[in-house]
PDB file of N, CA and C in Angstrom:
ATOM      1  N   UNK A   1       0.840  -1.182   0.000  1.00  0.00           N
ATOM      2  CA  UNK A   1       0.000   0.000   0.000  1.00  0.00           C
ATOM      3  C   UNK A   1       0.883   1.242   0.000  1.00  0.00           C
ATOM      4  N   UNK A   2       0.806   2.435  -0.822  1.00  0.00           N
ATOM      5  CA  UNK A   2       1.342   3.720  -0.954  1.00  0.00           C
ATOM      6  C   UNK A   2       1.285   4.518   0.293  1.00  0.00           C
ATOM      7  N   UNK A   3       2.102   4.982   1.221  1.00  0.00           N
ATOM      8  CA  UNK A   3       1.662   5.419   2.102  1.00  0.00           C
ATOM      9  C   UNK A   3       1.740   7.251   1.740  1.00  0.00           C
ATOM     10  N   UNK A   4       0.976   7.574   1.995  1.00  0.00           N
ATOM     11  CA  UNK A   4       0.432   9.267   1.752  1.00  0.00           C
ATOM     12  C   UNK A   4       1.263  10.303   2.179  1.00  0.00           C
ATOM     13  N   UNK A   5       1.372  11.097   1.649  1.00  0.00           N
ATOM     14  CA  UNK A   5       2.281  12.881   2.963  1.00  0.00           C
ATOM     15  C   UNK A   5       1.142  12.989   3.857  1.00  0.00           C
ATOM     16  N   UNK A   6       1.057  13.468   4.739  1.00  0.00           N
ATOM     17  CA  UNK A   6       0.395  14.566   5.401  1.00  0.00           C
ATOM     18  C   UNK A   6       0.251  13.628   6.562  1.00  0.00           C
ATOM     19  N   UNK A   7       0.681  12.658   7.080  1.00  0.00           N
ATOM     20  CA  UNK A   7       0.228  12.042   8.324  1.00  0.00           C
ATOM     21  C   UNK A   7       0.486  12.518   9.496  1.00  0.00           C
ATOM     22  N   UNK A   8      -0.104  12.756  10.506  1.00  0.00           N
ATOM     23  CA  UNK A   8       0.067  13.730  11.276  1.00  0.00           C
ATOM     24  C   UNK A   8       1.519  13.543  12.342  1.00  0.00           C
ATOM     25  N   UNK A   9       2.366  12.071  12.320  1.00  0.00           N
ATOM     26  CA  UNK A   9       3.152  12.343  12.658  1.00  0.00           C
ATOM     27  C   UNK A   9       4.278  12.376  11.807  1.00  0.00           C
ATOM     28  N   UNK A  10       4.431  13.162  10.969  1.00  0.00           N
ATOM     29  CA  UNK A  10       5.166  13.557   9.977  1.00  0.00           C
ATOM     30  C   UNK A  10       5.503  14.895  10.195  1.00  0.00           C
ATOM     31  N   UNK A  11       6.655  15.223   9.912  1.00  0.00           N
ATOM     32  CA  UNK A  11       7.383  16.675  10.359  1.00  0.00           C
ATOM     33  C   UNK A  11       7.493  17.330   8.710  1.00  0.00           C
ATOM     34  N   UNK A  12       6.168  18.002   8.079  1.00  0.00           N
ATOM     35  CA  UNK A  12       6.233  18.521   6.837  1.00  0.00           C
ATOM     36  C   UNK A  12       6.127  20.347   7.027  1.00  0.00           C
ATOM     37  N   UNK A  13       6.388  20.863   6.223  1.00  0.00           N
ATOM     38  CA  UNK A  13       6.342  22.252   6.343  1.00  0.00           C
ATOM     39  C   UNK A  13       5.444  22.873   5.553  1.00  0.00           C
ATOM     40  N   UNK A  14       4.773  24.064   6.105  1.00  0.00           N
ATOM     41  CA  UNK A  14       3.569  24.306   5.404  1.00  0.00           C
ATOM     42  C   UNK A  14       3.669  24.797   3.857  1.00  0.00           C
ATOM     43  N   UNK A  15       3.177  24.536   3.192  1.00  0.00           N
ATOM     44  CA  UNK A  15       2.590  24.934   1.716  1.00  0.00           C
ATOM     45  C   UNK A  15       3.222  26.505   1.301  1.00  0.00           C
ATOM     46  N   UNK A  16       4.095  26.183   0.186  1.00  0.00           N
ATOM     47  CA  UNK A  16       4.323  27.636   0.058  1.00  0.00           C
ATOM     48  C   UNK A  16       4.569  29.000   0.844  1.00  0.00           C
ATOM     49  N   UNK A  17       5.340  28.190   2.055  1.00  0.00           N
ATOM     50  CA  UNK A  17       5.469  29.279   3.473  1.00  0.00           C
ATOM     51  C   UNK A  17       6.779  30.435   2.874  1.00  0.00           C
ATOM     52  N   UNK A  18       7.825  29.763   1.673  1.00  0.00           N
ATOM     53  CA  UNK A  18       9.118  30.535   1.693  1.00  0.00           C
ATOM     54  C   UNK A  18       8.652  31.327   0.301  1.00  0.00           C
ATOM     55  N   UNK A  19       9.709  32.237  -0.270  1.00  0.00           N
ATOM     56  CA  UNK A  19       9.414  33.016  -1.576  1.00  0.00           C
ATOM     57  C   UNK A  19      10.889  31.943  -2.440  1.00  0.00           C
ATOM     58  N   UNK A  20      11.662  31.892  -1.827  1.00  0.00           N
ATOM     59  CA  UNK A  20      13.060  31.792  -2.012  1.00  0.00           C
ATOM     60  C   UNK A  20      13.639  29.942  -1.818  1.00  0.00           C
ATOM     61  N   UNK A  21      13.683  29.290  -2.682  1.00  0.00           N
ATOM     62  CA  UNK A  21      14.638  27.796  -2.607  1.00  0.00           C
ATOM     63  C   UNK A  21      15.666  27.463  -2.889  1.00  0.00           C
ATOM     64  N   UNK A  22      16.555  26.845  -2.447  1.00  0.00           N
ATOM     65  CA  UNK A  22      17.798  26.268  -2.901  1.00  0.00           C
ATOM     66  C   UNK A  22      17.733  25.244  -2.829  1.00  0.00           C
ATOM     67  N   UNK A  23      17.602  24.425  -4.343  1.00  0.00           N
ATOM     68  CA  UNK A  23      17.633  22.857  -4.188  1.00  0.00           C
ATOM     69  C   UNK A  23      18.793  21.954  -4.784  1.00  0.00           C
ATOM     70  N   UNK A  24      19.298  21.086  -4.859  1.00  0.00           N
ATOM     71  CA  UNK A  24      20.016  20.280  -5.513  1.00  0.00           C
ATOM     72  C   UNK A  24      19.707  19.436  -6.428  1.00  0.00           C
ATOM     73  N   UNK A  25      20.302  18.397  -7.230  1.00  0.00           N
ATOM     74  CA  UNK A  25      20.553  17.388  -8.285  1.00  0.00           C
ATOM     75  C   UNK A  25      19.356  16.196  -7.515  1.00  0.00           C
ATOM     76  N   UNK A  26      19.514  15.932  -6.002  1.00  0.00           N
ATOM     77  CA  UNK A  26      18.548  14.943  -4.988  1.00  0.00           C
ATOM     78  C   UNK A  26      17.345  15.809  -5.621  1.00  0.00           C
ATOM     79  N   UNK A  27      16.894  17.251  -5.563  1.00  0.00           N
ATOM     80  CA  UNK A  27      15.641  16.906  -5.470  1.00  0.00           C
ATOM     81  C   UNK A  27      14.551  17.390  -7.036  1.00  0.00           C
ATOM     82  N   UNK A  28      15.337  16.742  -8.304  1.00  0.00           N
ATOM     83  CA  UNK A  28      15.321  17.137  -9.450  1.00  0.00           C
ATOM     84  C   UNK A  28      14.405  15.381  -9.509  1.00  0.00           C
ATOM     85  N   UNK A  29      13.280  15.245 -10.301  1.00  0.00           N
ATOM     86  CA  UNK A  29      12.644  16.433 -11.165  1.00  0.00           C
ATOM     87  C   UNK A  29      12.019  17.521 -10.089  1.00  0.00           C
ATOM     88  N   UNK A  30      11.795  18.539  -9.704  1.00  0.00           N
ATOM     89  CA  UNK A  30      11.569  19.477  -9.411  1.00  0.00           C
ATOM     90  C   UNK A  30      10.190  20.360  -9.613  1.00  0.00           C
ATOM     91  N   UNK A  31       9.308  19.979  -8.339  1.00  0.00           N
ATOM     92  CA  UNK A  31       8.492  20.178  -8.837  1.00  0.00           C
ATOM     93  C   UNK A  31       7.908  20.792  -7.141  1.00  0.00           C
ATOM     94  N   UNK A  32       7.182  22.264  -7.587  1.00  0.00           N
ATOM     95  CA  UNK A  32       5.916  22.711  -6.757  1.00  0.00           C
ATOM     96  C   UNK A  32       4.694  22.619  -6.295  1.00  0.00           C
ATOM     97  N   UNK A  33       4.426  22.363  -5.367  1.00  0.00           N
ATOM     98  CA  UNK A  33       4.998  22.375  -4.118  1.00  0.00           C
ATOM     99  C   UNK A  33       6.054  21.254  -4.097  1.00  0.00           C
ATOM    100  N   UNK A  34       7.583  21.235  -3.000  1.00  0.00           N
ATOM    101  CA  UNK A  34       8.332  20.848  -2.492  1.00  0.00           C
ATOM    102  C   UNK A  34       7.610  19.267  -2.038  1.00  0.00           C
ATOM    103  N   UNK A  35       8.138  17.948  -1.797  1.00  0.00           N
ATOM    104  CA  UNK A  35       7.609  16.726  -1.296  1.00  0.00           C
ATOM    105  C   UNK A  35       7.840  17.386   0.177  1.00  0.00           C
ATOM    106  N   UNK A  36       7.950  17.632   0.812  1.00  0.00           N
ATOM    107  CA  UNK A  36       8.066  17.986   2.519  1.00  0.00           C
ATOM    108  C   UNK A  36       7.222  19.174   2.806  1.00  0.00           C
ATOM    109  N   UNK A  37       6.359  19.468   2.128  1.00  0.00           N
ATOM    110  CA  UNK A  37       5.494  20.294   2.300  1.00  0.00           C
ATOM    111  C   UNK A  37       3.806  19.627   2.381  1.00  0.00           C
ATOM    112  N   UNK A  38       3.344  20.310   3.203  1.00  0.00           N
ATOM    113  CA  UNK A  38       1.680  19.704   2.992  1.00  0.00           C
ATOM    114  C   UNK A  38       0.995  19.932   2.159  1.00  0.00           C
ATOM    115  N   UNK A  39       0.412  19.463   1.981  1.00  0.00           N
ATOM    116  CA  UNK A  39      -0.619  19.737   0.070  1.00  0.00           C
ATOM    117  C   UNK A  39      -2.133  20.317   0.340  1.00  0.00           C
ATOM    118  N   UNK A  40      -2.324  19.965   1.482  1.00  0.00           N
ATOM    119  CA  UNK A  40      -3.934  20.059   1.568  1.00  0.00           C
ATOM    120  C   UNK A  40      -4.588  21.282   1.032  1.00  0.00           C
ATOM    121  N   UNK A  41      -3.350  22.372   1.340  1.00  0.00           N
ATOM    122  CA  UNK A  41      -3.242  23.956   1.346  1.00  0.00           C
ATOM    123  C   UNK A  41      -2.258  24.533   0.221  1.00  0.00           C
ATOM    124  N   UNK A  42      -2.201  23.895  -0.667  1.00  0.00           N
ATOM    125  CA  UNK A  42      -1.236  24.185  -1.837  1.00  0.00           C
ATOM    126  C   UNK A  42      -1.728  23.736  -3.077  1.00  0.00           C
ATOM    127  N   UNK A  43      -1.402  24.798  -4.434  1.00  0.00           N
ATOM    128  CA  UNK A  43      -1.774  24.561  -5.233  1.00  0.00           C
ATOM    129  C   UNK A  43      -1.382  23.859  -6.267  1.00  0.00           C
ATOM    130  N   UNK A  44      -2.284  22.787  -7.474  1.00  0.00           N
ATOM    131  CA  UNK A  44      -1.776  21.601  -7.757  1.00  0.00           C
ATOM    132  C   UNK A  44      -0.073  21.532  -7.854  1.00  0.00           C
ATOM    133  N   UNK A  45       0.267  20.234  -8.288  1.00  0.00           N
ATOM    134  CA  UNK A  45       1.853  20.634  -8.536  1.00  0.00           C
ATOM    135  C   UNK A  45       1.897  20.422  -9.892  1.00  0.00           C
ATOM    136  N   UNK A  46       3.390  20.971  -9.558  1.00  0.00           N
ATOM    137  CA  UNK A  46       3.635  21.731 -11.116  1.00  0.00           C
ATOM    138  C   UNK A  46       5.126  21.867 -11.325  1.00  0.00           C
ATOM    139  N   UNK A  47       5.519  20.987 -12.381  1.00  0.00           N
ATOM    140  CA  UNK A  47       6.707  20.064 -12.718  1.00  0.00           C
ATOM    141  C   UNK A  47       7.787  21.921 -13.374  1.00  0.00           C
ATOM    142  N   UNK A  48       9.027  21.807 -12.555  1.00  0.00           N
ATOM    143  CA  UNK A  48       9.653  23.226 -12.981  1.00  0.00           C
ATOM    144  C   UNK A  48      11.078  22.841 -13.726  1.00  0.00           C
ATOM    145  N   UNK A  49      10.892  23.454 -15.243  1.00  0.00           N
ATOM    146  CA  UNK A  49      12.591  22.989 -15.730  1.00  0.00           C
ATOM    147  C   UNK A  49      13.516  24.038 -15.299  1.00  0.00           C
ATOM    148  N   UNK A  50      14.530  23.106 -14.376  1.00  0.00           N
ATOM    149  CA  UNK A  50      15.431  24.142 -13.731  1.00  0.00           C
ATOM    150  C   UNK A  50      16.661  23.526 -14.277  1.00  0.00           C
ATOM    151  N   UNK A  51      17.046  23.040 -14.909  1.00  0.00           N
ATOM    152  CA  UNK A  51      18.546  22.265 -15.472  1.00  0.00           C
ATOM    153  C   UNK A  51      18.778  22.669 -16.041  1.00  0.00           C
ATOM    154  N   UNK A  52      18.455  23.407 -17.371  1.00  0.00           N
ATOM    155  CA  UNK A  52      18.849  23.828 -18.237  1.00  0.00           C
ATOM    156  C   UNK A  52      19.512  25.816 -18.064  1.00  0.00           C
ATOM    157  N   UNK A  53      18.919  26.478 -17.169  1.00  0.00           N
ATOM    158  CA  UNK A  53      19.364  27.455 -16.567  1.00  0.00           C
ATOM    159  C   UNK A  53      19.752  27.739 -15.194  1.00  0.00           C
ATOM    160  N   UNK A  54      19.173  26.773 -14.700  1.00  0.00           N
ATOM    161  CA  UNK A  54      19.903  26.510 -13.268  1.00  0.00           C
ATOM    162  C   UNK A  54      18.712  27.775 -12.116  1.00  0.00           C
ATOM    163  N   UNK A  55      17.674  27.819 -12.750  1.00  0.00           N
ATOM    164  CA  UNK A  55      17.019  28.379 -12.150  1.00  0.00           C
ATOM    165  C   UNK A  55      15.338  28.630 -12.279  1.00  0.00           C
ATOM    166  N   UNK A  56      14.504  28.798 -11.435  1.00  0.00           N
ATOM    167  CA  UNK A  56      13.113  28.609 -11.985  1.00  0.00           C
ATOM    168  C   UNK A  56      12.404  29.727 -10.938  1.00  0.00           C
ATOM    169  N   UNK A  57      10.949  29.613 -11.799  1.00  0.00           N
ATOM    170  CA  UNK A  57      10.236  30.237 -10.702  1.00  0.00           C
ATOM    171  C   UNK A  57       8.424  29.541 -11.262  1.00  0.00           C
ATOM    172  N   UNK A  58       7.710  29.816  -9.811  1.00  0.00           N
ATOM    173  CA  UNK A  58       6.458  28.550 -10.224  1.00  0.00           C
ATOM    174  C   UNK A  58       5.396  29.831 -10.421  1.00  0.00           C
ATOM    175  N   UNK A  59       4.784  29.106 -11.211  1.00  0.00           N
ATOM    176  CA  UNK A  59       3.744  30.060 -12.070  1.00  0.00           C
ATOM    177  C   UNK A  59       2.400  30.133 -11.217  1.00  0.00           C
ATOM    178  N   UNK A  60       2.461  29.140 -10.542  1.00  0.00           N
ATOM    179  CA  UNK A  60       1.383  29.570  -9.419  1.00  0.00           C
ATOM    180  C   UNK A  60       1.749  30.506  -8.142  1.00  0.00           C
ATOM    181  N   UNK A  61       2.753  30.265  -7.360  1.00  0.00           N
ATOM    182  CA  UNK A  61       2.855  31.081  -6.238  1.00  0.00           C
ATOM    183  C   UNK A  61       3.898  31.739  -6.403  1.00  0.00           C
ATOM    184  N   UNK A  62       5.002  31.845  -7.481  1.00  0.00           N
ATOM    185  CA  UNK A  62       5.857  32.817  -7.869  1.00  0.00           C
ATOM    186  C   UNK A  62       6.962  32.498  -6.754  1.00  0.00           C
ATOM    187  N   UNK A  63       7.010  31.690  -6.088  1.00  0.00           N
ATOM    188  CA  UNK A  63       8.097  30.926  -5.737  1.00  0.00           C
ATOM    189  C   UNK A  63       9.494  30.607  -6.652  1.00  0.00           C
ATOM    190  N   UNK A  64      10.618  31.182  -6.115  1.00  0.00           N
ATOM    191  CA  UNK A  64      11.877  31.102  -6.831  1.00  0.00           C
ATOM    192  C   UNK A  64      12.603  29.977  -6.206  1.00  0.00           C
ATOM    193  N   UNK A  65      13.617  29.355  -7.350  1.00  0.00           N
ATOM    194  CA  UNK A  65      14.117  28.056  -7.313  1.00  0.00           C
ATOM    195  C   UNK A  65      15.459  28.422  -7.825  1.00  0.00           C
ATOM    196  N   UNK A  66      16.504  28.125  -7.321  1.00  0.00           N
ATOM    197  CA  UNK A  66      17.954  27.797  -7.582  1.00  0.00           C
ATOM    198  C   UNK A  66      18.713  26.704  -7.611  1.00  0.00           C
ATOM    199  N   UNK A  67      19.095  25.965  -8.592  1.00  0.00           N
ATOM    200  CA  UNK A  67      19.678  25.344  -8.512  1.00  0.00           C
ATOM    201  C   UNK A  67      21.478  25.176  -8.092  1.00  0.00           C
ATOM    202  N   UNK A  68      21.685  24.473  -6.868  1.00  0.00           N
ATOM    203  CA  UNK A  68      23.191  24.431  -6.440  1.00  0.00           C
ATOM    204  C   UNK A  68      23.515  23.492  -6.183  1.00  0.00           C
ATOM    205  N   UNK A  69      25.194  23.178  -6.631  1.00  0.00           N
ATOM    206  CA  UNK A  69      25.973  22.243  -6.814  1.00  0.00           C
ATOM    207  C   UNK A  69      26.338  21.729  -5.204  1.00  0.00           C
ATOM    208  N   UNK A  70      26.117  20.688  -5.090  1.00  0.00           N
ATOM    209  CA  UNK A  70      26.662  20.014  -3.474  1.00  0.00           C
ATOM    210  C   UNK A  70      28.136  20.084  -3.734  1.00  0.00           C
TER     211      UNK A  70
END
């Protein structure tokens, strides 16, 4: 059985709380909302090409994305 996000003892962070991300190569494909975020309160997700410029931003909450090298 698939087990779900949002279980309440799960340590997730709320929906679109930051303006600003720094993610890595781990968390590519790359997509908004973040997997460690709760969904209940966020809008659908939405797959972001950040490889090719090394940078994005999401067309729903205008959330910015950077991509950086570990």
């Amino acid at each position: 059985m698939r087990q779900r996000h949002g279980a309440v003892t799960e340590n997730l962070h709320a929906a679109n709380a930051e303006r600003s991300y720094r993610v890595t190569a781990d968390d590519l494909p790359l997509h908004c909302p973040m997997p460690d975020s709760y969904l209940w309160n966020s809008h659908p997700k939405v797959f972001l090409p950040i490889e090719a410029t090394g940078e994005a931003t999401c067309p729903y909450c205008s959330a910015s994305y950077v991509l950086v090298k570990e």
